[in-house]
Structure formats: structure tokens, C-alpha cells
Protein backbone atom coordinates (compact mmCIF):
# COMPACT_ATOMS: atom_id res chain seq x y z
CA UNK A 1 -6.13 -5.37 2.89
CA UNK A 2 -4.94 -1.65 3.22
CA UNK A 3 -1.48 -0.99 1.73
CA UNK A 4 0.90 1.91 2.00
CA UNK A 5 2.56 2.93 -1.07
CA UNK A 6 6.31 3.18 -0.14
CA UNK A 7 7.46 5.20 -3.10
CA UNK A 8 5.45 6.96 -6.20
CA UNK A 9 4.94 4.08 -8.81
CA UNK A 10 2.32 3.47 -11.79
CA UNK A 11 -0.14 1.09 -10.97
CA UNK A 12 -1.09 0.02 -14.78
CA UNK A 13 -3.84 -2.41 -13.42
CA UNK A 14 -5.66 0.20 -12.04
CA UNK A 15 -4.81 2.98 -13.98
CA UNK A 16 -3.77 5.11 -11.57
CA UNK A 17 -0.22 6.49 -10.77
CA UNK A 18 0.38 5.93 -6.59
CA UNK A 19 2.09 8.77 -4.63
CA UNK A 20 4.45 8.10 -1.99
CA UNK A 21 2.48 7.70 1.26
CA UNK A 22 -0.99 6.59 -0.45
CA UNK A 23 -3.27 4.32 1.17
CA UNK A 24 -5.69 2.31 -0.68
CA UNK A 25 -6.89 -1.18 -1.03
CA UNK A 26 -5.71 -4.56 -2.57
CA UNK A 27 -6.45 -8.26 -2.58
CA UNK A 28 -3.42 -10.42 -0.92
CA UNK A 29 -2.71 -11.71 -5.01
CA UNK A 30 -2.27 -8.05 -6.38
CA UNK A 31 -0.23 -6.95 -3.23
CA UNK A 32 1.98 -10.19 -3.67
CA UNK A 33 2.10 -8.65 -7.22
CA UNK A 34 3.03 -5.35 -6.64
CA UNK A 35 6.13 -6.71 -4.68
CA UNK A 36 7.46 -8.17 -7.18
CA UNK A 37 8.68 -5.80 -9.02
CA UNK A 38 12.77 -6.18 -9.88
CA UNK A 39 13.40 -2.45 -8.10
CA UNK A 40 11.88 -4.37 -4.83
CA UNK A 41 8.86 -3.91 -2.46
CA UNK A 42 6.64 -0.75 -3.94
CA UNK A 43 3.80 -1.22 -0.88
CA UNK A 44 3.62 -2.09 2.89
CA UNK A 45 0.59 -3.58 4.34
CA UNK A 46 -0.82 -0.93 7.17
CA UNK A 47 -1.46 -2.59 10.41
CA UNK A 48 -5.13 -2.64 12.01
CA UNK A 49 -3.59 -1.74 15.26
CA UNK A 50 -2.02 1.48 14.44
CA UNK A 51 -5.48 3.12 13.52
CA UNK A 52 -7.02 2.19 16.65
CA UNK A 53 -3.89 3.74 18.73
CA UNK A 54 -4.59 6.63 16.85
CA UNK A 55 -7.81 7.16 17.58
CA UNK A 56 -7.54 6.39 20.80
CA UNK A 57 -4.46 9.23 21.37
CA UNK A 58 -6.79 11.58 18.92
């Protein structure tokens, strides 16, 4: 699934630090396990049919 990162965060299973706004990819378990982090949600899953209204207005 393709996830928005809502705020800058480390991501220490990938190695990777996530800016505010980045899109990449994770499994429904590591999303899941991203949320649950004690400052709340870090990530938001980005919707299928938002890319296809934007290429279709593009």
C-alpha cells in the first residue's frame, strides 16, 4: 500500500529518515506499526482514487 508520511520521523526498519510529505510503500503489518507510535499516527494511507483524478485534471 502507498503511505503518506504525515510528519518527518526515522524509520529504523528501513534505515531511512521520512520527510514530511513522502510517499513510499509498506505492507498493511508495518503501516499498522508505524501507527503505533505513543506521539500518534506518523503515516496516512494515499487513496487510489486521488491519482486517477489527477491525471485526469492534468
Amino acid at each position: 500500500m502507498k503511505v503518506k508520511a504525515l510528519t518527518k520521523f526515522n524509520d529504523l526498519k528501513e534505515g531511512k529518515i521520512r520527510e514530511q510529505g513522502a510517499v513510499f510503500e509498506v505492507t498493511k503489518e508495518r503501516f499498522k506499526e508505524i501507527n503505533s507510535h505513543p506521539f500518534g499516527p506518523l503515516i496516512i494511507e494515499v487513496e487510489k482514487n486521488n491519482k486517477k483524478e489527477m491525471a485526469s485534471n492534468g
